[in-house]
C-alpha atoms as a PDB file:
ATOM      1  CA  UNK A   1       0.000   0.000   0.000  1.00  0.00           C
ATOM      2  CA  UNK A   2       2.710   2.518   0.907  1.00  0.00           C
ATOM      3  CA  UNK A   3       4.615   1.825  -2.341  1.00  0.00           C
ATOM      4  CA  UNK A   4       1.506   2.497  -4.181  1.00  0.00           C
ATOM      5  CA  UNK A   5       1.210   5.742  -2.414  1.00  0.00           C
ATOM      6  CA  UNK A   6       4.814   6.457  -2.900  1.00  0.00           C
ATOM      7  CA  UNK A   7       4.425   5.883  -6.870  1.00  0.00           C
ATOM      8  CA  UNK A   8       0.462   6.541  -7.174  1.00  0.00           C
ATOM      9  CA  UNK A   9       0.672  10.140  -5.932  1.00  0.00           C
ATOM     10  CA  UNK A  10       2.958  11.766  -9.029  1.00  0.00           C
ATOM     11  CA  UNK A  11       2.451   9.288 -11.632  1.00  0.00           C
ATOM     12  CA  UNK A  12      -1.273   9.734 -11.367  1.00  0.00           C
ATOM     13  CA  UNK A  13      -1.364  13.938 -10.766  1.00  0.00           C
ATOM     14  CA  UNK A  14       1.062  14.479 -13.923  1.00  0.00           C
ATOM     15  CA  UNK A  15      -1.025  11.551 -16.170  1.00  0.00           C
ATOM     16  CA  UNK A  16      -4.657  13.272 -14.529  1.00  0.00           C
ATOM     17  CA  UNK A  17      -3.349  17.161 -15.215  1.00  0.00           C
ATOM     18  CA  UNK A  18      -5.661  17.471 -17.969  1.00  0.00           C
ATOM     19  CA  UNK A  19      -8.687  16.171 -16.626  1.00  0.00           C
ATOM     20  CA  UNK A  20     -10.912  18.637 -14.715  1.00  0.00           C
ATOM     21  CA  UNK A  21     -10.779  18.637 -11.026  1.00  0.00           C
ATOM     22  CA  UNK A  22     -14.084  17.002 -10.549  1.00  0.00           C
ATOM     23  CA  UNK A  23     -13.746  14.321 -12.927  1.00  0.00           C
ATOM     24  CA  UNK A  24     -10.309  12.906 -11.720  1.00  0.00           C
ATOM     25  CA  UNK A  25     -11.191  13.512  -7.869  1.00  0.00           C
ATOM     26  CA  UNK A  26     -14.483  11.054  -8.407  1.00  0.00           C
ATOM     27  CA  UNK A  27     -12.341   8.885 -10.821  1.00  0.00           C
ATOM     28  CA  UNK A  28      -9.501   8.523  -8.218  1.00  0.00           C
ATOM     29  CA  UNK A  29     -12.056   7.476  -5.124  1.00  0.00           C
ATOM     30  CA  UNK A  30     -14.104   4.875  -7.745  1.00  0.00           C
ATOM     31  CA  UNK A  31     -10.152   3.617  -8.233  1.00  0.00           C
ATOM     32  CA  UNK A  32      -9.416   3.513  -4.281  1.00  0.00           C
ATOM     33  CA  UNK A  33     -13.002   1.839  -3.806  1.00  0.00           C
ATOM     34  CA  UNK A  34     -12.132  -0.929  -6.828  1.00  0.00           C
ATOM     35  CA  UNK A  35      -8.692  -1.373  -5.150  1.00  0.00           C
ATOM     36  CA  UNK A  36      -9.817  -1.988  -1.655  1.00  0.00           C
ATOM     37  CA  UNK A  37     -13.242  -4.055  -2.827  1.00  0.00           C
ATOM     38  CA  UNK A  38     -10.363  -6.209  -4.824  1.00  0.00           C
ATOM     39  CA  UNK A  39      -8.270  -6.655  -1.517  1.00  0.00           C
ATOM     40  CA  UNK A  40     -11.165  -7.636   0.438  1.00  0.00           C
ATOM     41  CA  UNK A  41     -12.397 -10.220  -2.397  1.00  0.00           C
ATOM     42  CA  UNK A  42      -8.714 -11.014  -3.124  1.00  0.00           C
ATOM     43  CA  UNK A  43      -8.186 -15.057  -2.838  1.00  0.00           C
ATOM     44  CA  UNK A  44      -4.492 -15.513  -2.068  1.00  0.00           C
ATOM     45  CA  UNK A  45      -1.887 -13.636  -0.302  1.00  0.00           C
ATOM     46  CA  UNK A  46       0.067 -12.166  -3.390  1.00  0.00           C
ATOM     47  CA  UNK A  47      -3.042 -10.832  -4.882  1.00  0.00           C
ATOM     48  CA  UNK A  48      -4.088  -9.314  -1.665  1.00  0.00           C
ATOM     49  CA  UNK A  49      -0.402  -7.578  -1.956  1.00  0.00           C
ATOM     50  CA  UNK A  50      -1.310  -6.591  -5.464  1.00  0.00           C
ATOM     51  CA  UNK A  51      -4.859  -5.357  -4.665  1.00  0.00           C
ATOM     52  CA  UNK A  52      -3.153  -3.496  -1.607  1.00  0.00           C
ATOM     53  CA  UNK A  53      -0.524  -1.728  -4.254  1.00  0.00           C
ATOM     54  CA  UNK A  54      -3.359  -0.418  -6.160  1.00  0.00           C
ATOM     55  CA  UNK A  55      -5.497   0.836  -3.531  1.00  0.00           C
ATOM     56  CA  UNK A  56      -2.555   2.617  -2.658  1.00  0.00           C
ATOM     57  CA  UNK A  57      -2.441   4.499  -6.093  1.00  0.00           C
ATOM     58  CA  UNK A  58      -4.941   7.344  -5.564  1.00  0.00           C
ATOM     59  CA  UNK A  59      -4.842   8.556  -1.982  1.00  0.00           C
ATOM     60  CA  UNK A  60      -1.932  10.955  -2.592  1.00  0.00           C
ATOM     61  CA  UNK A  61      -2.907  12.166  -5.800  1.00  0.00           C
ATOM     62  CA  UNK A  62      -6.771  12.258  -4.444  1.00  0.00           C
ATOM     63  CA  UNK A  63      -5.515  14.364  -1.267  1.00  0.00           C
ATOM     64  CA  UNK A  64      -3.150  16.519  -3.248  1.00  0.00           C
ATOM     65  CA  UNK A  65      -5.924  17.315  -5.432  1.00  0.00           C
ATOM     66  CA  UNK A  66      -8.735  17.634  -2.549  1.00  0.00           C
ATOM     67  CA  UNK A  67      -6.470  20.540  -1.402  1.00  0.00           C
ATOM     68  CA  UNK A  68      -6.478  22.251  -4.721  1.00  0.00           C
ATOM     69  CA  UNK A  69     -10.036  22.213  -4.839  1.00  0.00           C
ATOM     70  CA  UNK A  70     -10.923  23.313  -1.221  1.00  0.00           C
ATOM     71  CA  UNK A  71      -8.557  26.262  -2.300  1.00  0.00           C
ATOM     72  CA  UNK A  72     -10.454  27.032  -5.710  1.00  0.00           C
ATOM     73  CA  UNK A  73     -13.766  26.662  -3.907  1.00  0.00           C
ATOM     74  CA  UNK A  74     -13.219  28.664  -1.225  1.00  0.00           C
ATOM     75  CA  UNK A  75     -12.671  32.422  -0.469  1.00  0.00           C
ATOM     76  CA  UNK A  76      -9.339  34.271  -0.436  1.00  0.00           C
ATOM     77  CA  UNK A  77     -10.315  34.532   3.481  1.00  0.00           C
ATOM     78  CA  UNK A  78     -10.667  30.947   4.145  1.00  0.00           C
ATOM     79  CA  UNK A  79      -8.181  28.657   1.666  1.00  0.00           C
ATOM     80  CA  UNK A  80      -5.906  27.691   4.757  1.00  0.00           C
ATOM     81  CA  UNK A  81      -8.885  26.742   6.662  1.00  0.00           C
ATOM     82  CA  UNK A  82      -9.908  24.730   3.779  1.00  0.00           C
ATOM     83  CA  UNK A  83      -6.820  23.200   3.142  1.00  0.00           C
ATOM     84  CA  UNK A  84      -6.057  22.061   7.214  1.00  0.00           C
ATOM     85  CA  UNK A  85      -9.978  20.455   6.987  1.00  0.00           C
ATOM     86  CA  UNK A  86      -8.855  18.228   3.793  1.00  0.00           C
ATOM     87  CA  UNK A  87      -5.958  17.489   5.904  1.00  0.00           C
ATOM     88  CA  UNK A  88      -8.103  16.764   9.336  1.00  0.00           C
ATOM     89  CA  UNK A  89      -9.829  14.510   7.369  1.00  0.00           C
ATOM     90  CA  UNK A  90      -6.135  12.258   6.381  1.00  0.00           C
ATOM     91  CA  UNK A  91      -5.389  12.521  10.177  1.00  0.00           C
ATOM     92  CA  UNK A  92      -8.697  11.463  11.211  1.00  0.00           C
ATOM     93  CA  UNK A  93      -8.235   8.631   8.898  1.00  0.00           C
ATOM     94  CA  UNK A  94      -4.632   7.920  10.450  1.00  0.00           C
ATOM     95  CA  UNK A  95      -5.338   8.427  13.849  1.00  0.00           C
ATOM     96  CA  UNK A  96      -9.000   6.884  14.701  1.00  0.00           C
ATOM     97  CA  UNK A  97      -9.705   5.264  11.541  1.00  0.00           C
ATOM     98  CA  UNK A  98      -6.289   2.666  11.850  1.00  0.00           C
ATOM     99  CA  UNK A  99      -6.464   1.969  15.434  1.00  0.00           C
ATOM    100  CA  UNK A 100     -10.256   1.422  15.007  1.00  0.00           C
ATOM    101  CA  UNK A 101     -10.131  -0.725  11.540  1.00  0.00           C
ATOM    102  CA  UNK A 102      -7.067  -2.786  13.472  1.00  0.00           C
ATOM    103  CA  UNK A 103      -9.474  -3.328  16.503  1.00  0.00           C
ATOM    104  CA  UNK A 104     -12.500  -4.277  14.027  1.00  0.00           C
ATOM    105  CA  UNK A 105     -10.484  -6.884  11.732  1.00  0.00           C
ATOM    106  CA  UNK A 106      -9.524  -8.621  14.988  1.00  0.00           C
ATOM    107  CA  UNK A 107     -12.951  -8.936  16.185  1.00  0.00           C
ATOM    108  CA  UNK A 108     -14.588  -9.895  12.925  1.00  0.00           C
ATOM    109  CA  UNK A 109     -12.726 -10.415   9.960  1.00  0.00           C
ATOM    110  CA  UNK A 110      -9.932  -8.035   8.091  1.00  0.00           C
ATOM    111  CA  UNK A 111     -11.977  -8.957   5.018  1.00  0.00           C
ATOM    112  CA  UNK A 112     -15.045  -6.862   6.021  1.00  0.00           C
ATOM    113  CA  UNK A 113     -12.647  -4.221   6.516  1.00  0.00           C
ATOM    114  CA  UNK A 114     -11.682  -3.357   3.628  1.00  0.00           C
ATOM    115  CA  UNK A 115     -15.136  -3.677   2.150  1.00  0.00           C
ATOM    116  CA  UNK A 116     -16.110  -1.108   4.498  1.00  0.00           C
ATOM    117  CA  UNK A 117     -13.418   1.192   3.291  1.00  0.00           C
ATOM    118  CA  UNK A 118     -14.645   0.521   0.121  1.00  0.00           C
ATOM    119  CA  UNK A 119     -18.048   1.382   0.711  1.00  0.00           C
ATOM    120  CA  UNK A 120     -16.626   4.843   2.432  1.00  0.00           C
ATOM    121  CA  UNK A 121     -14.946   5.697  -0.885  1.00  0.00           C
ATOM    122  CA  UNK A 122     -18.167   4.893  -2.792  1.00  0.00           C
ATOM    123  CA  UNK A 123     -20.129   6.878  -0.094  1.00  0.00           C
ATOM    124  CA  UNK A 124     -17.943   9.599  -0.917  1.00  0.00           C
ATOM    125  CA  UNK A 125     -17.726   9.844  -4.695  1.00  0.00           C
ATOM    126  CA  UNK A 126     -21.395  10.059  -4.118  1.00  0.00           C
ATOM    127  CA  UNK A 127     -21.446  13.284  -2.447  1.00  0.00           C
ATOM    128  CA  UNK A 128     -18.720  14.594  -4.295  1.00  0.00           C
ATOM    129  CA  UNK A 129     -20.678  13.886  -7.268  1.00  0.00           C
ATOM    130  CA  UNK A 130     -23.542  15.489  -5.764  1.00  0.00           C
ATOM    131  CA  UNK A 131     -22.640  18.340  -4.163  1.00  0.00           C
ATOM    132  CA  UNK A 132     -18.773  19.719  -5.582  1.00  0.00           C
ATOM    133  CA  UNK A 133     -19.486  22.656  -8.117  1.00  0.00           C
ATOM    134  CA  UNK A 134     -18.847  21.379 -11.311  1.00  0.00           C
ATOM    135  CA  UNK A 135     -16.467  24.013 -12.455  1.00  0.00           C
ATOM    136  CA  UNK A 136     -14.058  23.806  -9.871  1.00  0.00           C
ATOM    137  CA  UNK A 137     -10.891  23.626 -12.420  1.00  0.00           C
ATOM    138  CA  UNK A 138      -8.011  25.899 -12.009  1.00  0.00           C
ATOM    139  CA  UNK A 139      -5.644  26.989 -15.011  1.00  0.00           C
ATOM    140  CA  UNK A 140      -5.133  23.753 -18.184  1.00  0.00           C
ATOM    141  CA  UNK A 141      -2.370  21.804 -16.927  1.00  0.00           C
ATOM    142  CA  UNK A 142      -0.485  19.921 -19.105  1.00  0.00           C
ATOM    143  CA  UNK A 143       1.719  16.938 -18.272  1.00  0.00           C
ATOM    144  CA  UNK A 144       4.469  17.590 -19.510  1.00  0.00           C
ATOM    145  CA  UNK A 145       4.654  21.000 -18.171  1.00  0.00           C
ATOM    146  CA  UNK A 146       3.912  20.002 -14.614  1.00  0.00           C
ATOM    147  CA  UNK A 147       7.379  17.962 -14.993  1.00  0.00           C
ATOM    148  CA  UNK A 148       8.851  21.327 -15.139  1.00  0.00           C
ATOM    149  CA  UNK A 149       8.170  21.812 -11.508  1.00  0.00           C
ATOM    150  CA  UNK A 150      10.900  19.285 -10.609  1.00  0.00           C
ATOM    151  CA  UNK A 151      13.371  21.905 -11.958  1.00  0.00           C
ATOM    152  CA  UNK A 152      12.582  24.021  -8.490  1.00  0.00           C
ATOM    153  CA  UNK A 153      14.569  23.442  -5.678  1.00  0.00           C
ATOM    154  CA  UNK A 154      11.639  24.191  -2.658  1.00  0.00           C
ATOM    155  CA  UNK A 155       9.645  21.550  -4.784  1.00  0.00           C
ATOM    156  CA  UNK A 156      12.467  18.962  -3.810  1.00  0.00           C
ATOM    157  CA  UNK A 157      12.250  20.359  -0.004  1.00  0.00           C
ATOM    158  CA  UNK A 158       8.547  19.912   0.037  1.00  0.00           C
ATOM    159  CA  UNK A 159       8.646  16.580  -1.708  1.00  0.00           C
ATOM    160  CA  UNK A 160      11.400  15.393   0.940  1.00  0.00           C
ATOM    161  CA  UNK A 161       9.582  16.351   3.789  1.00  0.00           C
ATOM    162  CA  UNK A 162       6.967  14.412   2.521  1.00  0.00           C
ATOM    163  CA  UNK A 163       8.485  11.566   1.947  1.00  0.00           C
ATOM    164  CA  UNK A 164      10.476  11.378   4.983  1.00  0.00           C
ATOM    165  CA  UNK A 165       7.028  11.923   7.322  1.00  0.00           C
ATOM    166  CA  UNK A 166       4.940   9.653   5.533  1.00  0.00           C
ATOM    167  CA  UNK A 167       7.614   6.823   5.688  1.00  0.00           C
ATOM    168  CA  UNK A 168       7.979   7.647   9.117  1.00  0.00           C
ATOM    169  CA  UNK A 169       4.525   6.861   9.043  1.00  0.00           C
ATOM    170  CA  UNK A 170       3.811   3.669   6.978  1.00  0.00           C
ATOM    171  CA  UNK A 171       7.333   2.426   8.646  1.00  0.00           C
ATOM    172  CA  UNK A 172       5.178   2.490  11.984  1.00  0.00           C
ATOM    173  CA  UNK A 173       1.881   1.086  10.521  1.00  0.00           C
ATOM    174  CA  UNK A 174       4.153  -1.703   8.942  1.00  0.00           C
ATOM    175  CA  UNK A 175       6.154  -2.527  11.626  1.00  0.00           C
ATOM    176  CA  UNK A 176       4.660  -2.169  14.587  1.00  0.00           C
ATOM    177  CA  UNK A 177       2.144  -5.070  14.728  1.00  0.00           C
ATOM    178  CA  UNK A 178       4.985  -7.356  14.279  1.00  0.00           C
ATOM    179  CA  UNK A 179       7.565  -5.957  16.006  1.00  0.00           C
ATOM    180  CA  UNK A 180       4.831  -6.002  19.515  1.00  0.00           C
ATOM    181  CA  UNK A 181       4.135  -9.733  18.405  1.00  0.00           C
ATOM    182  CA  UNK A 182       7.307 -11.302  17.584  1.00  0.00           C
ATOM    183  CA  UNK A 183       9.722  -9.473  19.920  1.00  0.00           C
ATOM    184  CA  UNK A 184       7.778  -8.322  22.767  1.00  0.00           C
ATOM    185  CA  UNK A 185       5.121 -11.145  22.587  1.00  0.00           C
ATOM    186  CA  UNK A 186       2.202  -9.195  23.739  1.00  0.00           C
ATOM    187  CA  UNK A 187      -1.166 -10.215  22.566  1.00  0.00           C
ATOM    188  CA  UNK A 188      -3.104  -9.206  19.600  1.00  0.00           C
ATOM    189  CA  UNK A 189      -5.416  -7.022  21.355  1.00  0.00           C
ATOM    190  CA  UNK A 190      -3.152  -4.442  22.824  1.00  0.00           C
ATOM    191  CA  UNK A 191      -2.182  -3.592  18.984  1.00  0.00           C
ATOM    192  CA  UNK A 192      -5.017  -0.995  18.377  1.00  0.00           C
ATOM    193  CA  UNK A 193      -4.240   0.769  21.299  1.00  0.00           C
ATOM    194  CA  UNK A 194      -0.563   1.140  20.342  1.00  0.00           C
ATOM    195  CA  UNK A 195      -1.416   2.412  16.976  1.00  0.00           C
END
């Protein structure tokens, strides 16, 4: 999942820079749904790996994006606000919805989880659909043209941050389950409470 981020979050903002804001926001949450629906109906361990990888495609291009559009939506007065409430929404996701979706694929089964999710993400293209403005689209980007950002040096700084927080991140989602299993051999259930 955190590879797909990694490579889903660039690939698919340069490849979706023509598309209009709308359009490519509801396209990337039908993706995330797809991807998680496919993990939860996934039969074997390396396609649940594979269905994992492409759920993790969208979310950083989605939330990237989601930001844009709270900006171009809002007034001059209120864009920050916007922005941190996109944001609120990732950390609510990280903070409550982790721990919590841990807790619940211990007590029934991880399977259910991830339909869930995926019924969230259909939930929300829903309401996007419904209720974002439909001309919500900022200046015609072009792909190749967006490459040219890569030439800016406070691009690079932004991008490391990034990538050094959210590994930070994912490294503590990823190992932290099995490090609290295998080394310090507590039980399962103390595991949502840690995350």
């Amino acid at each position: 999942y955190a590879l797909g981020v990694v490579v889903g979050a660039p690939l698919l903002a340069i490849l979706g820079a023509g598309w209009k804001r709308k359009t490519l926001l509801l396209a990337l949450m039908g993706f995330y749904a797809l991807g998680n629906l496919a993990s939860a109906l996934g039969p074997t361990y390396h396609d649940l790996l594979l269905f994992r990888f492409i759920a993790g495609l969208p979310p950083g291009a989605y939330f990237g994006l989601a930001a844009l559009t709270a900006v171009a939506i809002s007034p001059p007065d209120r864009r920050g606000r916007a922005v941190s409430l996109v944001m609120l929404g990732l950390t609510l996701a990280i903070l409550i919805g982790n721990p919590l979706a841990t807790w619940a694929g211990q007590m029934i089964d991880w399977r259910w989880i991830y339909a869930v999710v995926a019924i969230i993400a259909v939930v929300t293209a829903v309401l996007l659909a419904m209720w974002l403005p439909a001309h919500v689209d900022g200046p015609k980007a072009k792909p190749l043209a967006e490459l040219r950002a890569f030439n800016r040096a406070p691009v690079w700084q932004a991008l490391g941050i990034g990538a050094i927080g959210f590994a930070g991140m994912f490294s503590v989602f990823s190992y932290l389950a099995p490090t609290m299993l295998e080394v310090t051999r507590v039980s399962a259930a103390s595991i949502p409470l840690a995350l």
